[in-house]
PDB file of N, CA and C in Angstrom:
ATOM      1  N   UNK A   1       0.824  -1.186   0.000  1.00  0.00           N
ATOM      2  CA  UNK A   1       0.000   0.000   0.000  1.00  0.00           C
ATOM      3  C   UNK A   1       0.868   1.250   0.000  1.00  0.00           C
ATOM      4  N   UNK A   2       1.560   1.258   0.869  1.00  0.00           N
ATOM      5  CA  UNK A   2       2.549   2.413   1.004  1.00  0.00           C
ATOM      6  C   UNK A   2       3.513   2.622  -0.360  1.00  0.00           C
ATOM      7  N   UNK A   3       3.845   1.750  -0.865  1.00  0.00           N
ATOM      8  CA  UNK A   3       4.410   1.424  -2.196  1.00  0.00           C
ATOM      9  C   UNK A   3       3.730   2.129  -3.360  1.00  0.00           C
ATOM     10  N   UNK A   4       2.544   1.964  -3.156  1.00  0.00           N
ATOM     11  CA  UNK A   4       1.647   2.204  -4.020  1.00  0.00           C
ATOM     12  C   UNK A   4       1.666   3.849  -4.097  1.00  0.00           C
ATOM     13  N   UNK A   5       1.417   3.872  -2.775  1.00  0.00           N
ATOM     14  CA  UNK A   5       0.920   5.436  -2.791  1.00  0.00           C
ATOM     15  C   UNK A   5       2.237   6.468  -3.256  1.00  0.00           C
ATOM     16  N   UNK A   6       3.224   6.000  -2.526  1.00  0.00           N
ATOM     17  CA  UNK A   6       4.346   6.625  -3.256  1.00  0.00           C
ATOM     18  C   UNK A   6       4.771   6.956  -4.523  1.00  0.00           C
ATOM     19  N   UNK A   7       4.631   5.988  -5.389  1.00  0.00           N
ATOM     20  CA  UNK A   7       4.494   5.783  -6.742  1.00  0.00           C
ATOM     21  C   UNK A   7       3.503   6.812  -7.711  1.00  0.00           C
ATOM     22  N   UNK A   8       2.210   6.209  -6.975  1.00  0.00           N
ATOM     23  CA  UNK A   8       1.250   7.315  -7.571  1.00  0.00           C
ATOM     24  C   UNK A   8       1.436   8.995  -6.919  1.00  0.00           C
ATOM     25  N   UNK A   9       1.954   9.143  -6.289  1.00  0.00           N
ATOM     26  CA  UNK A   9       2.611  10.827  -5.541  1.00  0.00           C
ATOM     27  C   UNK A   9       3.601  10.661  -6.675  1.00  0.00           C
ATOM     28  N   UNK A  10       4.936   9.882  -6.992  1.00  0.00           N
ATOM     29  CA  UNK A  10       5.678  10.465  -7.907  1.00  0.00           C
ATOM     30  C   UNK A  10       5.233  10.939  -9.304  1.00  0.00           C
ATOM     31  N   UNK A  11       4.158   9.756  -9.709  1.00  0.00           N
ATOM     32  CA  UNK A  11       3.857  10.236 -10.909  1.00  0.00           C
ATOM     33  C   UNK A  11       3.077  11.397 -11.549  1.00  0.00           C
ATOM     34  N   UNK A  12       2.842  12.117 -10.308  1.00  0.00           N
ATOM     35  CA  UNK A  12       1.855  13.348 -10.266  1.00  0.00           C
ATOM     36  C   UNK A  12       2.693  14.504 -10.554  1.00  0.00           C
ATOM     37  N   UNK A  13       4.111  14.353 -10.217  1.00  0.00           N
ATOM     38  CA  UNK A  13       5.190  15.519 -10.905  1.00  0.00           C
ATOM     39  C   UNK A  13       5.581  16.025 -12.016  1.00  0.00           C
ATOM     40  N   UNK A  14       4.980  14.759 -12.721  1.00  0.00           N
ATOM     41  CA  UNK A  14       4.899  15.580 -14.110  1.00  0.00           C
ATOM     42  C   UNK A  14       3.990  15.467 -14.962  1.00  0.00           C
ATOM     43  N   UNK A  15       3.253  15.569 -14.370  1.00  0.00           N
ATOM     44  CA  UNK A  15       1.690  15.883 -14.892  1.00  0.00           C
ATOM     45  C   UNK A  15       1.603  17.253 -15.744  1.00  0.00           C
ATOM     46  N   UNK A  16       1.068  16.959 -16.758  1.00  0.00           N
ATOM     47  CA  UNK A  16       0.671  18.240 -17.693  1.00  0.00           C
ATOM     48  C   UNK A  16      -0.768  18.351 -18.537  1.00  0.00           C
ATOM     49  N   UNK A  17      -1.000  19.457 -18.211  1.00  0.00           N
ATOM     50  CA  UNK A  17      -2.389  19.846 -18.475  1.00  0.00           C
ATOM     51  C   UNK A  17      -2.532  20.755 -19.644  1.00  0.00           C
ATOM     52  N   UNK A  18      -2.711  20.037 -20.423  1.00  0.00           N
ATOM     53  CA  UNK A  18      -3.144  20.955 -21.928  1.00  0.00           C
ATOM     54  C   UNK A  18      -4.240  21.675 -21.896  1.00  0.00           C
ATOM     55  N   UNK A  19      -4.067  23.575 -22.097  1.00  0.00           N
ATOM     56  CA  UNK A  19      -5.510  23.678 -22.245  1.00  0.00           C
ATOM     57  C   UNK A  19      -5.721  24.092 -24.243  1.00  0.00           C
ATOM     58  N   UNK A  20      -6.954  24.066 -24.233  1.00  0.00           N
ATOM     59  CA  UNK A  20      -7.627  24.061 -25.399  1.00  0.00           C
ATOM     60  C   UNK A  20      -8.365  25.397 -25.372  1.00  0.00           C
ATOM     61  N   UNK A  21      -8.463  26.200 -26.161  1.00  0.00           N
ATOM     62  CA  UNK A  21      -9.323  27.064 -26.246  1.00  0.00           C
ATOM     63  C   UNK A  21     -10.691  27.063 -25.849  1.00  0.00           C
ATOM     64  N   UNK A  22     -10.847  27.966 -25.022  1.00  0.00           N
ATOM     65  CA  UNK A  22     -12.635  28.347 -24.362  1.00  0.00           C
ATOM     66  C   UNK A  22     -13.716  28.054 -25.331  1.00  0.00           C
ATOM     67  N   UNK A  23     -14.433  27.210 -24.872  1.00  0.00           N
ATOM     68  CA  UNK A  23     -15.802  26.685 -25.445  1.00  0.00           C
ATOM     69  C   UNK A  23     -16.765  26.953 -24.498  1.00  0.00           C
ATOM     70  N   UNK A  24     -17.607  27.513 -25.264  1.00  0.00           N
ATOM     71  CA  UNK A  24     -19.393  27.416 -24.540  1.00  0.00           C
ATOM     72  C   UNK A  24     -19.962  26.224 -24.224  1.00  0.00           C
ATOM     73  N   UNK A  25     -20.374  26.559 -22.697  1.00  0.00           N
ATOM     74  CA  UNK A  25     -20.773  25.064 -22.031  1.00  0.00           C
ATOM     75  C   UNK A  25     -21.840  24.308 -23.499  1.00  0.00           C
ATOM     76  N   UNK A  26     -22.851  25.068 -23.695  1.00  0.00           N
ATOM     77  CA  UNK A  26     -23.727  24.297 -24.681  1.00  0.00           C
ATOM     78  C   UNK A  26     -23.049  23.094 -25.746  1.00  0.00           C
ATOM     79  N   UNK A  27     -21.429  24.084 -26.168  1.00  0.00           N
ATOM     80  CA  UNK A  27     -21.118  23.448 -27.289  1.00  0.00           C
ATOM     81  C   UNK A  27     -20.568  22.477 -26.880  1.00  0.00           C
ATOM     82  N   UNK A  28     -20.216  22.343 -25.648  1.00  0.00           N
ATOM     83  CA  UNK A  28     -19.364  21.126 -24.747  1.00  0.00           C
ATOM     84  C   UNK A  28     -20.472  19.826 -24.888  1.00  0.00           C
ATOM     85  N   UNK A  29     -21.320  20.486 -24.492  1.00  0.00           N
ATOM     86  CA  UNK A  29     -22.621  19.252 -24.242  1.00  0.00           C
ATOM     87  C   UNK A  29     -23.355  18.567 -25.437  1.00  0.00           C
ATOM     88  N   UNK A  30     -22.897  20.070 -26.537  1.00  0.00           N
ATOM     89  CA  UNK A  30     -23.701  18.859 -27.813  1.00  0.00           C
ATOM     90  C   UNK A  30     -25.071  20.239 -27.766  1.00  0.00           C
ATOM     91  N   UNK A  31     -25.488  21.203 -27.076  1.00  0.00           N
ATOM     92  CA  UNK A  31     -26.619  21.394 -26.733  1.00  0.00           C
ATOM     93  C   UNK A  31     -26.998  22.909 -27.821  1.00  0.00           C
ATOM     94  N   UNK A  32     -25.469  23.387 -28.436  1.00  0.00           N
ATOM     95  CA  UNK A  32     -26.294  24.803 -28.981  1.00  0.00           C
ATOM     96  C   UNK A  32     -26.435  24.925 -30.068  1.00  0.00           C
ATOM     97  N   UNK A  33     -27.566  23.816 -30.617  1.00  0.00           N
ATOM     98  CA  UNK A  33     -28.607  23.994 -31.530  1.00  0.00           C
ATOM     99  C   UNK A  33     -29.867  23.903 -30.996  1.00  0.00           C
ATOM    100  N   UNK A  34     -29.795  23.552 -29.394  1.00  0.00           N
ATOM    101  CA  UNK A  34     -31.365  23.152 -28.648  1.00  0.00           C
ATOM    102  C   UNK A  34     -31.558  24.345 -27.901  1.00  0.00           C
ATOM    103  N   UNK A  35     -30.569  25.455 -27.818  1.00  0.00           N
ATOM    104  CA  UNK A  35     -30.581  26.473 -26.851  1.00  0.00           C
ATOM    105  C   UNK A  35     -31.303  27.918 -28.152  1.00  0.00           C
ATOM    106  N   UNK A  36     -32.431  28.323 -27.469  1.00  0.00           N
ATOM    107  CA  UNK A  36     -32.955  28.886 -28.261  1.00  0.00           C
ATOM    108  C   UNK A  36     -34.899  29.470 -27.857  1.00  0.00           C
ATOM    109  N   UNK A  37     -35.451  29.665 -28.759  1.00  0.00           N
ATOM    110  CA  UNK A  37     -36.761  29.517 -28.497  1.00  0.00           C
ATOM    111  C   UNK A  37     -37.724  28.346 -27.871  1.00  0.00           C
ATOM    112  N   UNK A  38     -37.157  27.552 -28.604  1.00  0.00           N
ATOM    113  CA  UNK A  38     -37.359  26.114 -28.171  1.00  0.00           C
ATOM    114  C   UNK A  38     -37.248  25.689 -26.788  1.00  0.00           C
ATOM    115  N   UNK A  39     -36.311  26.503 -26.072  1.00  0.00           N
ATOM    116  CA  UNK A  39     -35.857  26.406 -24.853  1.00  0.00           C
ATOM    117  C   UNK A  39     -36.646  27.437 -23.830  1.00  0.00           C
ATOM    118  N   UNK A  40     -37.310  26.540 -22.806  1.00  0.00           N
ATOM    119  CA  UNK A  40     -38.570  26.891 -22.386  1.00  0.00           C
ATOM    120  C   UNK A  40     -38.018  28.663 -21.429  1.00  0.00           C
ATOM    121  N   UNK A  41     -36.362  27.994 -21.008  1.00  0.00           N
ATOM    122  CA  UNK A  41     -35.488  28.810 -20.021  1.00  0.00           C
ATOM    123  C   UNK A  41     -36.153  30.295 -20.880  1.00  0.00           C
ATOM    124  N   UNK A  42     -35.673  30.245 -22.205  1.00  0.00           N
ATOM    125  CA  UNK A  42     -35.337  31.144 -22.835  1.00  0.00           C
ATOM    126  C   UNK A  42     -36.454  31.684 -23.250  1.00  0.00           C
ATOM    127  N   UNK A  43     -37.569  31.111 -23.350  1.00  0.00           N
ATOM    128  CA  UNK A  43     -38.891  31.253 -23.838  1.00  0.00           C
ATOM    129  C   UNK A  43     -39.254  33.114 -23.669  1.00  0.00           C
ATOM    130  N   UNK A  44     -39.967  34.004 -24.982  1.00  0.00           N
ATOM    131  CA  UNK A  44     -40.102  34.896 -25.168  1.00  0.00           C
ATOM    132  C   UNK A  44     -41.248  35.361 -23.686  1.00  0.00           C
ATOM    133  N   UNK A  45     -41.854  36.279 -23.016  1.00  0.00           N
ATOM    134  CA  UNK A  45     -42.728  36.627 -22.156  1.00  0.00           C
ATOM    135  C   UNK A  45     -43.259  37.983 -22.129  1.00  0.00           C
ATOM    136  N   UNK A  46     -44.410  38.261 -21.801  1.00  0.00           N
ATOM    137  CA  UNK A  46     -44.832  39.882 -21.782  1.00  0.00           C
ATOM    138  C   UNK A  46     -44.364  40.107 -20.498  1.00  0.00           C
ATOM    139  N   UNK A  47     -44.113  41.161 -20.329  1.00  0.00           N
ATOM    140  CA  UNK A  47     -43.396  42.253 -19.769  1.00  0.00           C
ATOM    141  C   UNK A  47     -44.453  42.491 -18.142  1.00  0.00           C
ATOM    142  N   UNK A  48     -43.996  42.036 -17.112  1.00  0.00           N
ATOM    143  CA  UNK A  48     -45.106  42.460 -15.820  1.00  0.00           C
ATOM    144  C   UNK A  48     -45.963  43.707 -15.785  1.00  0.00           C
ATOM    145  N   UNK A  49     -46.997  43.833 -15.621  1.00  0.00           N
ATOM    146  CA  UNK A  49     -47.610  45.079 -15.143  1.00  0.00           C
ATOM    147  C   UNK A  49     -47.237  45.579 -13.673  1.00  0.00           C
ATOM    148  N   UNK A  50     -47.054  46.600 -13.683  1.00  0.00           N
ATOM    149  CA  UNK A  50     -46.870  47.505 -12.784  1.00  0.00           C
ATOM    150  C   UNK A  50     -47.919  46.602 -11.171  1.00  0.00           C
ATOM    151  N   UNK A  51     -49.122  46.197 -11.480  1.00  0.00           N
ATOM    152  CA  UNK A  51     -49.781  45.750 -10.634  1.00  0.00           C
ATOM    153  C   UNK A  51     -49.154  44.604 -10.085  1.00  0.00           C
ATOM    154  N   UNK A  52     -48.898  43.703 -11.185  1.00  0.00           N
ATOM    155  CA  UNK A  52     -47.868  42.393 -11.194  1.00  0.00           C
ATOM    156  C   UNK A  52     -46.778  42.251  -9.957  1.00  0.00           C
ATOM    157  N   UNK A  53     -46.003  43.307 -10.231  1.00  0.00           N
ATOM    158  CA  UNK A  53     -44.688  43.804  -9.634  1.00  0.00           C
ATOM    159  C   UNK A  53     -45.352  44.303  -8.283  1.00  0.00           C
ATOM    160  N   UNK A  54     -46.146  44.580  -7.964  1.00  0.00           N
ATOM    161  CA  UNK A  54     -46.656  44.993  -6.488  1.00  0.00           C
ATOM    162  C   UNK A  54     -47.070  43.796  -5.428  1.00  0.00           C
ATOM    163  N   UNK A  55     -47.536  43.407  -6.294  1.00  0.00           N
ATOM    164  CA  UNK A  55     -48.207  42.125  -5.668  1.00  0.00           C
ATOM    165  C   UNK A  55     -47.137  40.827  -5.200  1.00  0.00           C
ATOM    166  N   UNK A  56     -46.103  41.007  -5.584  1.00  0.00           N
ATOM    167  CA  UNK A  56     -44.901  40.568  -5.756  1.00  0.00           C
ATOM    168  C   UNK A  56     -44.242  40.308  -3.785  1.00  0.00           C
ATOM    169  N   UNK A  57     -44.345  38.903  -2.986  1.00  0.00           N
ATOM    170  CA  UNK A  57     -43.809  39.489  -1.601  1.00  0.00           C
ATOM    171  C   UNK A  57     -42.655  40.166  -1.468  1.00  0.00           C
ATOM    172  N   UNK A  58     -42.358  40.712  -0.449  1.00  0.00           N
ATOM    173  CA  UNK A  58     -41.001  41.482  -0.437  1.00  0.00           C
ATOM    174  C   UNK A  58     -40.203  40.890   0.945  1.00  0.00           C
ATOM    175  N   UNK A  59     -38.933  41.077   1.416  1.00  0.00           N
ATOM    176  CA  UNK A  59     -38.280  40.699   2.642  1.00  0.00           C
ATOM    177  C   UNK A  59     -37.819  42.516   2.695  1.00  0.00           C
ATOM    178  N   UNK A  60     -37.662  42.588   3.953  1.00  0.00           N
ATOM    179  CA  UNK A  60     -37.021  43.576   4.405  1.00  0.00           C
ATOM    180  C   UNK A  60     -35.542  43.409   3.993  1.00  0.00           C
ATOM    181  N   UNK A  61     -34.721  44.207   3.264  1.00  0.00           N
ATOM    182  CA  UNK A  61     -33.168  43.744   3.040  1.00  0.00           C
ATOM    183  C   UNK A  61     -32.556  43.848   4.399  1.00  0.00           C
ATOM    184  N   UNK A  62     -32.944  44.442   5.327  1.00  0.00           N
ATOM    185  CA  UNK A  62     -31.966  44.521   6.789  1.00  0.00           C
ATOM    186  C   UNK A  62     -31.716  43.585   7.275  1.00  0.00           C
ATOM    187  N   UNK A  63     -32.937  42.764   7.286  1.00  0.00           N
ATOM    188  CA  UNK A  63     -33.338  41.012   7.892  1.00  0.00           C
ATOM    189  C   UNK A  63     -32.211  39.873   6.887  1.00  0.00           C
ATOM    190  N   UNK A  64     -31.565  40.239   6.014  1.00  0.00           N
ATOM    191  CA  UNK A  64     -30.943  39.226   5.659  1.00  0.00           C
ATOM    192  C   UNK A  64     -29.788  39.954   5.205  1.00  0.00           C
ATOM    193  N   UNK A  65     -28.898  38.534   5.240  1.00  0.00           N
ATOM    194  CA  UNK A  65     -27.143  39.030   5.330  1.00  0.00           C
ATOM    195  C   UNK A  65     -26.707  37.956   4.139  1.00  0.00           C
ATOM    196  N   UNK A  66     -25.968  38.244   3.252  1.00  0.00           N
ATOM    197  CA  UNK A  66     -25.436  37.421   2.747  1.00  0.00           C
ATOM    198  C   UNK A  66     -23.996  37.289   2.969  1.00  0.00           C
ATOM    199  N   UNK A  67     -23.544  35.503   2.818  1.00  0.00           N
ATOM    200  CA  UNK A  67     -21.893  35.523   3.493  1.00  0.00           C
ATOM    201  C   UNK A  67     -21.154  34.946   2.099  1.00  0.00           C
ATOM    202  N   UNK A  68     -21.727  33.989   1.041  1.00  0.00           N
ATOM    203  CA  UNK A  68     -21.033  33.426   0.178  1.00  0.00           C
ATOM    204  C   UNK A  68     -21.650  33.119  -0.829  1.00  0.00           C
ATOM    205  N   UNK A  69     -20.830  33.310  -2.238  1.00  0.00           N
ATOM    206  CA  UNK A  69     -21.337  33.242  -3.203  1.00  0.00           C
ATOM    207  C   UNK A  69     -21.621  31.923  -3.624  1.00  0.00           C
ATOM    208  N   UNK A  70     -22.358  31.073  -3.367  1.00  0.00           N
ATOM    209  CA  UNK A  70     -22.138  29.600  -4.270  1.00  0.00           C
ATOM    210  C   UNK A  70     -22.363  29.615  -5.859  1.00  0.00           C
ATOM    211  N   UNK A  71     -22.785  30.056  -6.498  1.00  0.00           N
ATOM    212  CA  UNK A  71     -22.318  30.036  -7.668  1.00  0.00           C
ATOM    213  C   UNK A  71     -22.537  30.661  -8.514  1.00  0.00           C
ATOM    214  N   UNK A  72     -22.698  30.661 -10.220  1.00  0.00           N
ATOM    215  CA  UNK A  72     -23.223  32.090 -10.962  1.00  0.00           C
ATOM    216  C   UNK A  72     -23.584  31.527 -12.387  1.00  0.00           C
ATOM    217  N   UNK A  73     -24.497  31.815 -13.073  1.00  0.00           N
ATOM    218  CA  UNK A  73     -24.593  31.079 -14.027  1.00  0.00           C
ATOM    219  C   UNK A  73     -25.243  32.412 -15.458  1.00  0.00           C
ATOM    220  N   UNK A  74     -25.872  31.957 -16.154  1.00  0.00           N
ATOM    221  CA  UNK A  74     -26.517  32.870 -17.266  1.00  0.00           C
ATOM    222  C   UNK A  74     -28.121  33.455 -16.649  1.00  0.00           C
ATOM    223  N   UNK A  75     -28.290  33.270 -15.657  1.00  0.00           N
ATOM    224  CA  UNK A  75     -29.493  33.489 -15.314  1.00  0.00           C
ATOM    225  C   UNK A  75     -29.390  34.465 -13.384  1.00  0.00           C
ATOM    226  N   UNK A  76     -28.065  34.862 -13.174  1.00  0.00           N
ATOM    227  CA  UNK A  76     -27.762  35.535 -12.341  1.00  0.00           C
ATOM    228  C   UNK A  76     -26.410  34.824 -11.268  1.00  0.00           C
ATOM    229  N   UNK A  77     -26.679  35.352 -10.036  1.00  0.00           N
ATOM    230  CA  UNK A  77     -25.519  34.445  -8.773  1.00  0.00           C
ATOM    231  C   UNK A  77     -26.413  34.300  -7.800  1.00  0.00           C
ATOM    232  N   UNK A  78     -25.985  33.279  -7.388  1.00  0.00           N
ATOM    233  CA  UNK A  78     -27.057  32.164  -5.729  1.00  0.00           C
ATOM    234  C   UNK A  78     -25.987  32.538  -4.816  1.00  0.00           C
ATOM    235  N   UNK A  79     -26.262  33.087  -3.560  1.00  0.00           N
ATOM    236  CA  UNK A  79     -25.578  33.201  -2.535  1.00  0.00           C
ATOM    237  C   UNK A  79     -26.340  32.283  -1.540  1.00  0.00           C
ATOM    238  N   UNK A  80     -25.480  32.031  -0.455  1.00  0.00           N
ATOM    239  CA  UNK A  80     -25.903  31.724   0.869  1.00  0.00           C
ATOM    240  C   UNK A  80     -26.052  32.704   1.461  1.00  0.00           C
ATOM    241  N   UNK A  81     -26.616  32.826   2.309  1.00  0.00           N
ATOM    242  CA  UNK A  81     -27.377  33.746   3.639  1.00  0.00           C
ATOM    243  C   UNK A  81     -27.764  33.645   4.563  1.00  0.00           C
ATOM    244  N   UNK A  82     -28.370  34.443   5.581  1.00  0.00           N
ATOM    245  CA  UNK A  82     -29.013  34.224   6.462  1.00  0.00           C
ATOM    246  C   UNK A  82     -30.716  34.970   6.450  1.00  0.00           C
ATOM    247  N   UNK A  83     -31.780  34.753   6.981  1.00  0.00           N
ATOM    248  CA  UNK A  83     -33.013  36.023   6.910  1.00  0.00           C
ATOM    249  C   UNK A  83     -33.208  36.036   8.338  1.00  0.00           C
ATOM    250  N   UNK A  84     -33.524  36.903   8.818  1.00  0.00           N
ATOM    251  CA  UNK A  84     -34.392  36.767  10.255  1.00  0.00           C
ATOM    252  C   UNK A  84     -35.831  37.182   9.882  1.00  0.00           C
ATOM    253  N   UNK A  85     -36.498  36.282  10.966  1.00  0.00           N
ATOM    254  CA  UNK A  85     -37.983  36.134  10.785  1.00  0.00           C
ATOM    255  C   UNK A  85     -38.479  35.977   9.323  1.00  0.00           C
ATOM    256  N   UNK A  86     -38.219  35.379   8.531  1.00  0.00           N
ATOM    257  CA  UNK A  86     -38.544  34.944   6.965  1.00  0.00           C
ATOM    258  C   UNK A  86     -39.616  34.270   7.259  1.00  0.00           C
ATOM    259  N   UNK A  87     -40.212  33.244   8.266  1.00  0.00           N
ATOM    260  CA  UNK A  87     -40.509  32.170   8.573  1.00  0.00           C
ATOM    261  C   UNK A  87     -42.451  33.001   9.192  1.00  0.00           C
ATOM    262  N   UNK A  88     -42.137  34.339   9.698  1.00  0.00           N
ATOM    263  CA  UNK A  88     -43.056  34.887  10.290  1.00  0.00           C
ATOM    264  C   UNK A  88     -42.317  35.536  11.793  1.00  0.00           C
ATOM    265  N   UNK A  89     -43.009  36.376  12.468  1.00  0.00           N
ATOM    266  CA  UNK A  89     -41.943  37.044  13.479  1.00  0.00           C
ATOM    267  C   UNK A  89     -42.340  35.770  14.650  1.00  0.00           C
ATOM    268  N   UNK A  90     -40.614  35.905  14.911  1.00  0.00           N
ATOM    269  CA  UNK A  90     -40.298  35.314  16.342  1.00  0.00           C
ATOM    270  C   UNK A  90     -39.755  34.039  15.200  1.00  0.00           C
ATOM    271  N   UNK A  91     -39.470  33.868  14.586  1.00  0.00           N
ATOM    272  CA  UNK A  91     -39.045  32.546  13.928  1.00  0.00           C
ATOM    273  C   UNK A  91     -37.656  32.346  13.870  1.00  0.00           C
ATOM    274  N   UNK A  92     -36.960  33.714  13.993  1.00  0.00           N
ATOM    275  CA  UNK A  92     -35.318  33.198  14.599  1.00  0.00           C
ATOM    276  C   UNK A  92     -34.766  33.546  13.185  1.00  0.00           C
ATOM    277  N   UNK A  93     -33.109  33.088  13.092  1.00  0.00           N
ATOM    278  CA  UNK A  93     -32.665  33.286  12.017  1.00  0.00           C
ATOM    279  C   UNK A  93     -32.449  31.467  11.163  1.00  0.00           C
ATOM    280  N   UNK A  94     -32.587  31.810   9.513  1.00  0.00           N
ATOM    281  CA  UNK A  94     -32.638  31.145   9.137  1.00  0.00           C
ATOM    282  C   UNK A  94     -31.766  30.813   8.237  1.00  0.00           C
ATOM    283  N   UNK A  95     -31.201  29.684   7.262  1.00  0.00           N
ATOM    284  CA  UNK A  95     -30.169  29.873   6.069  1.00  0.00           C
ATOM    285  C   UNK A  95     -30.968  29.969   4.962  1.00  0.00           C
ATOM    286  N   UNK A  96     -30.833  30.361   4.405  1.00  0.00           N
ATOM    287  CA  UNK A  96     -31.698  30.715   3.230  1.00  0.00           C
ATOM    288  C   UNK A  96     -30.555  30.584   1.796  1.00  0.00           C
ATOM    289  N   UNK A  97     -31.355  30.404   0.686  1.00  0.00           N
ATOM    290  CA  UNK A  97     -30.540  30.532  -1.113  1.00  0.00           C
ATOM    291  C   UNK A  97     -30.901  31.963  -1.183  1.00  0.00           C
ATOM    292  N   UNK A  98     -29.891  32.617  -1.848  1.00  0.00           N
ATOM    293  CA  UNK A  98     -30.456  33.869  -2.343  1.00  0.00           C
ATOM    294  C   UNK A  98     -30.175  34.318  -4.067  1.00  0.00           C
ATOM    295  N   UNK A  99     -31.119  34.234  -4.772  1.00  0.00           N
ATOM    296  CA  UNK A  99     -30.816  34.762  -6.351  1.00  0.00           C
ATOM    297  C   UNK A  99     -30.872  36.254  -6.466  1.00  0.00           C
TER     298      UNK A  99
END
């Protein structure tokens, strides 16, 4: 075992990593001829009414903290967080996703 592991540690020294020129995830996957109208993500929509947008719940921004970004994509960034009282008051603090 120990043999082993040694071996595979040496052979990691000369490891080389070719890169290739930047490709779009789609084209990686095979996917950008399906990315499009067709694509529900992408799908055309009318525009909210003003009423729309009201009716809409809201959080107080004070009540929540964000600490880390987990990730980011074509459709914005997801953080981690915290909210207080999200839950209704007296509900404490909570972890929450945030887009």
């Amino acid at each position: 075992w120990h043999r082993s592991l040694k071996s595979h540690k040496a052979s990691k020294k000369g490891l080389s990593v070719l890169n290739d020129n930047d490709k779009e995830l789609a084209e990686l996957r095979g996917l950008a001829a399906g990315v499009g109208l067709a694509n529900a993500c992408y799908a055309v929509q009318t525009v909210p009414t003003q009423e729309e947008i009201e009716n809409l719940p809201a959080f107080p921004r004070e009540k929540l903290s964000l600490r880390l970004l987990l990730g980011s994509g074509a459709f914005g960034e997801v953080y981690e967080g915290t909210a207080i009282d999200i839950l209704g008051v007296g509900s404490g603090e909570i972890k929450v996703a945030v887009k």
